[in-house]
PDB file of N, CA and C in Angstrom:
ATOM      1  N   UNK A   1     113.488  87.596 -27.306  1.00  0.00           N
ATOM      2  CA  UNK A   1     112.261  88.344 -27.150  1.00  0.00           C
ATOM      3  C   UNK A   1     111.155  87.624 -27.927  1.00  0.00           C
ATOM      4  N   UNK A   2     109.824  87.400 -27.120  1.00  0.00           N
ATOM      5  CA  UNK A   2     109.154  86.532 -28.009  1.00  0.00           C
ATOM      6  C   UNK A   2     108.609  87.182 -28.660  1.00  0.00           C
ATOM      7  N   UNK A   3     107.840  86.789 -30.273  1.00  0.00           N
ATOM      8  CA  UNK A   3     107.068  88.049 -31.103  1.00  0.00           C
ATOM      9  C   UNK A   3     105.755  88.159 -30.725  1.00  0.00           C
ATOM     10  N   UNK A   4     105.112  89.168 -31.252  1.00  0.00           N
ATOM     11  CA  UNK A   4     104.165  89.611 -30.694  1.00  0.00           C
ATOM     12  C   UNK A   4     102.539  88.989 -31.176  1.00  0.00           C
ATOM     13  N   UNK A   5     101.949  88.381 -30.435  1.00  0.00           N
ATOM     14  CA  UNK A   5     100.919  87.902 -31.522  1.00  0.00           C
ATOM     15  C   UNK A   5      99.535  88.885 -31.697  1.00  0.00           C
ATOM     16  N   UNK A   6      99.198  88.090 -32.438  1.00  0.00           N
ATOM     17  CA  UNK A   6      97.650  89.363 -32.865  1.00  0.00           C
ATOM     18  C   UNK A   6      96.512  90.252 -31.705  1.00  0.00           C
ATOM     19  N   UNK A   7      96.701  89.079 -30.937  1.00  0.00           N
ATOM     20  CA  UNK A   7      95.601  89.606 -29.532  1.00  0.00           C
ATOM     21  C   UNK A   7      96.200  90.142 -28.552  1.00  0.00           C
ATOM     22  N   UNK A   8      97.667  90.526 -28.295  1.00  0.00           N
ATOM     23  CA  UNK A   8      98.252  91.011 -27.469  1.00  0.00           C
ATOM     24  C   UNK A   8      98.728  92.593 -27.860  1.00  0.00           C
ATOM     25  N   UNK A   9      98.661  93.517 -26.702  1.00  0.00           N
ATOM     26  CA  UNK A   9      98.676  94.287 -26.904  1.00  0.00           C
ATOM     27  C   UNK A   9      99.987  95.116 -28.110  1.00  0.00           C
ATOM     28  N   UNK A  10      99.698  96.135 -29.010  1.00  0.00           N
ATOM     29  CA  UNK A  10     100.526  96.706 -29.634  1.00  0.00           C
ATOM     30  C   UNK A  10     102.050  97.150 -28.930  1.00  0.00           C
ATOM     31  N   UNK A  11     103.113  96.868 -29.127  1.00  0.00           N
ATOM     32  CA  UNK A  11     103.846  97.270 -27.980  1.00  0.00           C
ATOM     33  C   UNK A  11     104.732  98.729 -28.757  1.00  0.00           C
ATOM     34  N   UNK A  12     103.649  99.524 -29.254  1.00  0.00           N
ATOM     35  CA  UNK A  12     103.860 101.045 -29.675  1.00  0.00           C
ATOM     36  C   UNK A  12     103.399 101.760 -28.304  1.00  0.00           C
ATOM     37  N   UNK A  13     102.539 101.203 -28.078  1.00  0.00           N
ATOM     38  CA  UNK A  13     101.731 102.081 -26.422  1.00  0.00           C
ATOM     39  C   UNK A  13     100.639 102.240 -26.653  1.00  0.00           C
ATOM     40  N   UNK A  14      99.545 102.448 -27.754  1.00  0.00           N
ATOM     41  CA  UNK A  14      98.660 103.104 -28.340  1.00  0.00           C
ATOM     42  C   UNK A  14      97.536 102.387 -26.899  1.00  0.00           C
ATOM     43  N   UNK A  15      97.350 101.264 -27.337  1.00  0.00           N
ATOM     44  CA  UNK A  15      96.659 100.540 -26.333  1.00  0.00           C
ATOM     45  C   UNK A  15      95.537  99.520 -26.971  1.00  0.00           C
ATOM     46  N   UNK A  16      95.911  99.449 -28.349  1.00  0.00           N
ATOM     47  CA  UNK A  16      95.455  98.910 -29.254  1.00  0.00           C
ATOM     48  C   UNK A  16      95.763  97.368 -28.965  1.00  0.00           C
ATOM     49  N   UNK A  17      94.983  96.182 -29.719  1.00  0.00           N
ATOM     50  CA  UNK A  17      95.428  95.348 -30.094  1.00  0.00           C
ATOM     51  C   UNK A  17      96.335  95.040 -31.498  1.00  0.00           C
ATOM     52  N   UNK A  18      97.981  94.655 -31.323  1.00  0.00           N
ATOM     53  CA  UNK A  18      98.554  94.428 -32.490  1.00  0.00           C
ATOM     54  C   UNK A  18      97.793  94.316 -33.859  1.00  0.00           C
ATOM     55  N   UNK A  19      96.778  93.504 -33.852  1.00  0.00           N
ATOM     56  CA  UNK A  19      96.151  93.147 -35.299  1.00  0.00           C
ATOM     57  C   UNK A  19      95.619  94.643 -35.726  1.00  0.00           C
ATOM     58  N   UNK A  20      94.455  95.645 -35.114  1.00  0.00           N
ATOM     59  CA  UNK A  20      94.025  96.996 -34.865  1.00  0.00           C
ATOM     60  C   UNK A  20      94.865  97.888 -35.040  1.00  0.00           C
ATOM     61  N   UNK A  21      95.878  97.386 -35.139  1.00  0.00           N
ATOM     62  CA  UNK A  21      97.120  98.537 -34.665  1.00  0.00           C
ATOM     63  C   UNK A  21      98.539  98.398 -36.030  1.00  0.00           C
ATOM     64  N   UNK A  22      99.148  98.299 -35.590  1.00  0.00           N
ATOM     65  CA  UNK A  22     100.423  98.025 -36.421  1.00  0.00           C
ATOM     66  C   UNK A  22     100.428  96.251 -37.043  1.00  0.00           C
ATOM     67  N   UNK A  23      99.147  95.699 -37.087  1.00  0.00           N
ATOM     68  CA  UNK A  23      99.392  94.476 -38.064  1.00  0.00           C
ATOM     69  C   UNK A  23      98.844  94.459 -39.080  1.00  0.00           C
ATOM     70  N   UNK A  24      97.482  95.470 -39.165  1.00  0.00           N
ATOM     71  CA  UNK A  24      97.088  95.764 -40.715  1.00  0.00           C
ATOM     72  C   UNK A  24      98.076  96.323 -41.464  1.00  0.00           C
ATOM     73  N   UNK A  25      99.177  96.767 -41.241  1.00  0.00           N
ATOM     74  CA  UNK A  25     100.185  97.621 -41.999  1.00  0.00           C
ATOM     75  C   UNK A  25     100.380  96.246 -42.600  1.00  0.00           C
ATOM     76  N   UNK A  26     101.097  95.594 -42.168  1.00  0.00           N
ATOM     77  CA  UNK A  26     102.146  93.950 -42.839  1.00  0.00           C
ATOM     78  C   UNK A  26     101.166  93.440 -43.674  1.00  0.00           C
ATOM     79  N   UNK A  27     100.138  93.097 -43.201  1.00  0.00           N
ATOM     80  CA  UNK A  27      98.865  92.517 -44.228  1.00  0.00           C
ATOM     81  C   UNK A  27      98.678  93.450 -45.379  1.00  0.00           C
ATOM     82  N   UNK A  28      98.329  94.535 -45.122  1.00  0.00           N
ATOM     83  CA  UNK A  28      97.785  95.149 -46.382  1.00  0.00           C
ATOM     84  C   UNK A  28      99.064  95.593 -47.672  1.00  0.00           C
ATOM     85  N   UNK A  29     100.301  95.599 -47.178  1.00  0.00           N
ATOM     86  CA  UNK A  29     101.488  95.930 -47.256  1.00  0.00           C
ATOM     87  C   UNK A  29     101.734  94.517 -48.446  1.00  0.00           C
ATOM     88  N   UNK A  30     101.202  93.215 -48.096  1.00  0.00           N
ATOM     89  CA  UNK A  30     101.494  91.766 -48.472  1.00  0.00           C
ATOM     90  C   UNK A  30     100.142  91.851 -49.432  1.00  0.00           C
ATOM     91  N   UNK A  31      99.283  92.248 -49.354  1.00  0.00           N
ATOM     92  CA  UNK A  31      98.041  92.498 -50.371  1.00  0.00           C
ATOM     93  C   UNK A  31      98.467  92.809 -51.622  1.00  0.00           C
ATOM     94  N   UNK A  32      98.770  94.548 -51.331  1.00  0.00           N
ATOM     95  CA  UNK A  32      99.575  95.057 -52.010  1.00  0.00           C
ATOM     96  C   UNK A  32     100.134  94.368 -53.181  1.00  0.00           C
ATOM     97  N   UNK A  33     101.106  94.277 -52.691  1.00  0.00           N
ATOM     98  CA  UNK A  33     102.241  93.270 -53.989  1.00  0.00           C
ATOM     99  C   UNK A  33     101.750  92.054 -54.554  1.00  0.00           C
ATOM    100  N   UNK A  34     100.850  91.565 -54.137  1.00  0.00           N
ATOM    101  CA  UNK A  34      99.929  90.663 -54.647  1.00  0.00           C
ATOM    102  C   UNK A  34      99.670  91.298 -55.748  1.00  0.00           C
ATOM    103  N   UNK A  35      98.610  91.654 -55.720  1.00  0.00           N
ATOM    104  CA  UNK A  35      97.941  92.678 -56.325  1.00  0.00           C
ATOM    105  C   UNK A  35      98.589  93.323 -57.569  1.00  0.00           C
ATOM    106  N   UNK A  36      99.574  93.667 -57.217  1.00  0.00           N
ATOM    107  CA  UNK A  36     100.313  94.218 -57.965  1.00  0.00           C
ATOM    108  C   UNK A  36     101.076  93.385 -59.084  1.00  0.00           C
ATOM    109  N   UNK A  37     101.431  92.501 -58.783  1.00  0.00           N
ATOM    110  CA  UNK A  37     101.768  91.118 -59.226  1.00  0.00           C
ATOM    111  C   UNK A  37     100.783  90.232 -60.400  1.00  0.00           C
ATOM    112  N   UNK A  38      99.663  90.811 -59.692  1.00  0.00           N
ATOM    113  CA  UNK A  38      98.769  89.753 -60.750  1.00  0.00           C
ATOM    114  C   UNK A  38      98.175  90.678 -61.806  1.00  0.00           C
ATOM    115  N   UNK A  39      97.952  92.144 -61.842  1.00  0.00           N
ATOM    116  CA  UNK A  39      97.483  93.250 -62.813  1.00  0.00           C
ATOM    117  C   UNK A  39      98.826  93.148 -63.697  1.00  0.00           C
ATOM    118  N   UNK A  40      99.841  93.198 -63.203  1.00  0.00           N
ATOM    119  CA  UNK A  40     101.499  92.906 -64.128  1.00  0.00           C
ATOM    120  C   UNK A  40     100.670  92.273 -65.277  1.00  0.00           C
ATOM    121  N   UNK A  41     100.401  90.946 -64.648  1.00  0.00           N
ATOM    122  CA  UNK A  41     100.608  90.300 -65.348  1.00  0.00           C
ATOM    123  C   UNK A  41      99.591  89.823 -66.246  1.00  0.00           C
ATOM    124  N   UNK A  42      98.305  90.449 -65.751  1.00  0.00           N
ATOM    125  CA  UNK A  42      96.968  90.761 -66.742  1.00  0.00           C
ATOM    126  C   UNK A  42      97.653  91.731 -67.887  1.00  0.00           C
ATOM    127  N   UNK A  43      98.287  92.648 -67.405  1.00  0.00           N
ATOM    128  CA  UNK A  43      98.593  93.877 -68.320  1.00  0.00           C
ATOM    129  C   UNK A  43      99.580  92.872 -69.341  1.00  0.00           C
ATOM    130  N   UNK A  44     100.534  92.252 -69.163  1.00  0.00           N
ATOM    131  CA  UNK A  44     101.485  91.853 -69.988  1.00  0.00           C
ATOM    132  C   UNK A  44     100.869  90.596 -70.626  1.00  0.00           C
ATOM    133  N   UNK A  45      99.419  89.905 -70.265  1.00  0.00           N
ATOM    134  CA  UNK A  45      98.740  89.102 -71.037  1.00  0.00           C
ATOM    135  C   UNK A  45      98.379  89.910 -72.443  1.00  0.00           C
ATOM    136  N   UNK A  46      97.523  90.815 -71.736  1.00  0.00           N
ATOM    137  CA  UNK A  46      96.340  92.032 -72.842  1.00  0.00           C
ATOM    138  C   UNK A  46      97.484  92.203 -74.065  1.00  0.00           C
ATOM    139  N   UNK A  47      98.891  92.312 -73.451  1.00  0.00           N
ATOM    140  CA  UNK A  47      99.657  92.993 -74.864  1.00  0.00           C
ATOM    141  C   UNK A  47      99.980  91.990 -75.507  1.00  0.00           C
ATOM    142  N   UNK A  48     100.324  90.900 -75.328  1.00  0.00           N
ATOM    143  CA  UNK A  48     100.935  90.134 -75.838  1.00  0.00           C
ATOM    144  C   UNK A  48      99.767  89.176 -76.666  1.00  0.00           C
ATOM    145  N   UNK A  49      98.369  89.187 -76.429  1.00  0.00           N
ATOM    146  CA  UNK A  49      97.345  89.199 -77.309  1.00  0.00           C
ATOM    147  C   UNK A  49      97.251  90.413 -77.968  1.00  0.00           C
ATOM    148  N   UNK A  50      97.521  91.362 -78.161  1.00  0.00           N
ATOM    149  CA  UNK A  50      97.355  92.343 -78.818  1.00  0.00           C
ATOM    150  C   UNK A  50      98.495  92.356 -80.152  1.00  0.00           C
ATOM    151  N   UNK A  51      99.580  92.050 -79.417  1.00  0.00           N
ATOM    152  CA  UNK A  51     100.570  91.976 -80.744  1.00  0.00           C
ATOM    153  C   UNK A  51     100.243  90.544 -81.682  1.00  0.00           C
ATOM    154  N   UNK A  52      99.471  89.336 -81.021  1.00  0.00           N
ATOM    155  CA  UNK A  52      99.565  88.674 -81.717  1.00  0.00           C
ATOM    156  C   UNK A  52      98.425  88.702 -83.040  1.00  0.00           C
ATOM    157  N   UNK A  53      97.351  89.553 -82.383  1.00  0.00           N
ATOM    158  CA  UNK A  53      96.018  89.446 -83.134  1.00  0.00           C
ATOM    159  C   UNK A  53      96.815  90.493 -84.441  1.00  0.00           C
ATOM    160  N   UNK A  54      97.261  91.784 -83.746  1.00  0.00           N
ATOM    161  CA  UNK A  54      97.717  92.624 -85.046  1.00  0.00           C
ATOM    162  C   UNK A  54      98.704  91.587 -86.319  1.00  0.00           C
ATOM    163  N   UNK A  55      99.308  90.804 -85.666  1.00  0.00           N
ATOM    164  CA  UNK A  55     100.413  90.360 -86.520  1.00  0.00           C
ATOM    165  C   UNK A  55      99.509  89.774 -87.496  1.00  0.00           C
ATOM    166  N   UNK A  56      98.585  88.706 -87.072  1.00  0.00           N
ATOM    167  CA  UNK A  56      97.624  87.427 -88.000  1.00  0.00           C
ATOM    168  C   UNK A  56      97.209  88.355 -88.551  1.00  0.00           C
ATOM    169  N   UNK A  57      96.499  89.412 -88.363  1.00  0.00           N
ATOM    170  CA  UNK A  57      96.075  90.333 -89.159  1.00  0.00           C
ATOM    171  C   UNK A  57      96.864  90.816 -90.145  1.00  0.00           C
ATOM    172  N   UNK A  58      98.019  91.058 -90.047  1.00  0.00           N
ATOM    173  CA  UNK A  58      98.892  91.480 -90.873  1.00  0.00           C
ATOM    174  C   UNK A  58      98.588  90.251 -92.222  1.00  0.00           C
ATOM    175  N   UNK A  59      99.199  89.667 -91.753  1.00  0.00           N
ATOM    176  CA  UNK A  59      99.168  88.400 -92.673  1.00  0.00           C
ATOM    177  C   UNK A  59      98.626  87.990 -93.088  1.00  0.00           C
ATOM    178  N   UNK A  60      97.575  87.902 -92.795  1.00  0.00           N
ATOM    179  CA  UNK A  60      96.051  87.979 -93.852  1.00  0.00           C
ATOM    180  C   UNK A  60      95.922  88.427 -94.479  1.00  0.00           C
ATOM    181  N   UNK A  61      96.329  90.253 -94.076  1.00  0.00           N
ATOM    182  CA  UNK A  61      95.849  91.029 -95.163  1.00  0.00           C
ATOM    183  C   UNK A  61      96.503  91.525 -96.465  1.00  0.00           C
ATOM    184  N   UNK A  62      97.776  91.185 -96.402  1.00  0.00           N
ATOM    185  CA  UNK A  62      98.431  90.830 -97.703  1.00  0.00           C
ATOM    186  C   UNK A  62      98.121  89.600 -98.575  1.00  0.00           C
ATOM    187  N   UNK A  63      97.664  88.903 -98.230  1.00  0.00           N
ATOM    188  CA  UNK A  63      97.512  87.338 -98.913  1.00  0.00           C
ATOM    189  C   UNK A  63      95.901  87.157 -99.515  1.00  0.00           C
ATOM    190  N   UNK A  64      95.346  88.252 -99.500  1.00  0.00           N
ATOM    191  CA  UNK A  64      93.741  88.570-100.149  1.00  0.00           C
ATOM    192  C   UNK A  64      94.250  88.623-101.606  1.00  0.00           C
ATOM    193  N   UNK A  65      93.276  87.525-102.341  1.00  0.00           N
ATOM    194  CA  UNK A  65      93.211  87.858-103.886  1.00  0.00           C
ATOM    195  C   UNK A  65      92.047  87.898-104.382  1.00  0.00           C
ATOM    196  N   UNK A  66      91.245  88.668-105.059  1.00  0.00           N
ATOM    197  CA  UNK A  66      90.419  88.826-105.719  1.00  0.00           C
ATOM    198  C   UNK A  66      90.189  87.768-106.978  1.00  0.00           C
ATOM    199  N   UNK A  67      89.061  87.244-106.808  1.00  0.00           N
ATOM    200  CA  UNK A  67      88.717  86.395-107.894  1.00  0.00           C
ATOM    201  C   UNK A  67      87.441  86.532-108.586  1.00  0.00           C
ATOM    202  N   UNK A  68      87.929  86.949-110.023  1.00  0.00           N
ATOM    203  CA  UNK A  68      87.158  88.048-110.758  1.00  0.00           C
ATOM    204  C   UNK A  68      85.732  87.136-111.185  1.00  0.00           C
ATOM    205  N   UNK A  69      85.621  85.602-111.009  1.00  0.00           N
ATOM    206  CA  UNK A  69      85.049  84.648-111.584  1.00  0.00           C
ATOM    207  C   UNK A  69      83.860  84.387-110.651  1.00  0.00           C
ATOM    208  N   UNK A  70      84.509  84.852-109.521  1.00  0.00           N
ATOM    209  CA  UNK A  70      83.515  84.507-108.118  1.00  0.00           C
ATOM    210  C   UNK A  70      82.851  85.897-107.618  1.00  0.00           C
ATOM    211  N   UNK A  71      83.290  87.293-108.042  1.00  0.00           N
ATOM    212  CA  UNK A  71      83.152  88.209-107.886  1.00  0.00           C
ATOM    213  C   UNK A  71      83.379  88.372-106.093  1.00  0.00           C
ATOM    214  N   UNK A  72      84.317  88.052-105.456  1.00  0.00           N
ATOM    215  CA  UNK A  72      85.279  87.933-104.097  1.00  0.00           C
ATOM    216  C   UNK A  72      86.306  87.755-104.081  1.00  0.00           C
ATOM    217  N   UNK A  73      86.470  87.937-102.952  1.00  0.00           N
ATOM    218  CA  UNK A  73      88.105  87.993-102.426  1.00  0.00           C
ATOM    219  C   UNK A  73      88.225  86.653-102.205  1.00  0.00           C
ATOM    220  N   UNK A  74      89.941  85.769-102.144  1.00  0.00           N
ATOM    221  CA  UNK A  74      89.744  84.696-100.947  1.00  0.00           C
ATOM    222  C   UNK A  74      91.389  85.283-100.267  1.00  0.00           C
ATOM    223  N   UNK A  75      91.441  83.968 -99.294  1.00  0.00           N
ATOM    224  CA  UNK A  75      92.598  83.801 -98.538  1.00  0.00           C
ATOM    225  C   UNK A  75      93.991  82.920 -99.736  1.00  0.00           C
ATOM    226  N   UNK A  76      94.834  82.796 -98.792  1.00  0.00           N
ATOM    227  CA  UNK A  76      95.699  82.141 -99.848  1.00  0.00           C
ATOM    228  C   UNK A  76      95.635  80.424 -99.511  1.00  0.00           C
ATOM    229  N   UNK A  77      94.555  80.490 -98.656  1.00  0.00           N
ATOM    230  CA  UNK A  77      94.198  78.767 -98.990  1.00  0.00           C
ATOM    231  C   UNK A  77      92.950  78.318 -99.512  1.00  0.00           C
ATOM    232  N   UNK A  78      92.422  79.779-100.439  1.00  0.00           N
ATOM    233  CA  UNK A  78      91.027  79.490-101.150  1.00  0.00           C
ATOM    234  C   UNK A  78      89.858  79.489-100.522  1.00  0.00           C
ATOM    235  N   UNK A  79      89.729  80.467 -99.356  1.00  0.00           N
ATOM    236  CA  UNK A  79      88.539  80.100 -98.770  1.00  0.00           C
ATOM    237  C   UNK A  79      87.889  81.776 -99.018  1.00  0.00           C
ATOM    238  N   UNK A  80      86.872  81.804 -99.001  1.00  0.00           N
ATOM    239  CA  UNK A  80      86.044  82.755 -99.613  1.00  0.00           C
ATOM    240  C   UNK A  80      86.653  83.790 -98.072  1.00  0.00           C
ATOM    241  N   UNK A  81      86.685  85.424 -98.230  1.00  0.00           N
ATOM    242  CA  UNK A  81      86.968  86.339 -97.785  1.00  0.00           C
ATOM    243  C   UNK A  81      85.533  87.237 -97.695  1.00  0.00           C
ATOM    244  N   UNK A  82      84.996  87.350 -96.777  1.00  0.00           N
ATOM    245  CA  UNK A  82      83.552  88.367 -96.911  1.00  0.00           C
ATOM    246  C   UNK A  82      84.271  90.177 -96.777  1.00  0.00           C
TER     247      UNK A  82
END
């Protein structure tokens, strides 16, 4: 049976052309998961910058020393802390 192409009629009966008819389903259907696919994977970017910024942060913020001479904070490689 040959398949059906876009400009030939729907062979549901409607009287549609396939593309009009039952081929936006497959397309939008293939959008879809696209779509879906690439927000994944925006979403699993956003977190995985998110855990990393909290972590550096972490770590910074234990390693602040006050230096009573300079009247500031620094880092633990001496660089001034505002």
């Amino acid at each position: 049976m040959p398949k059906t192409g876009r400009n030939d009629l729907c062979s549901c009966g409607s009287g549609k052309k396939f593309k009009k008819c039952h081929g936006v389903k497959a397309s939008t259907n293939r959008q879809s998961k696209v779509l879906m696919v690439v927000v994944g994977g925006a979403v699993i970017a956003a977190l995985a910058a998110a855990a990393a910024s909290l972590t550096s942060e972490r770590e910074g913020a234990g390693t602040r020393v006050w230096d009573p001479v300079h009247g500031h904070y620094h880092n633990q490689y001496g660089q001034e802390i505002p």
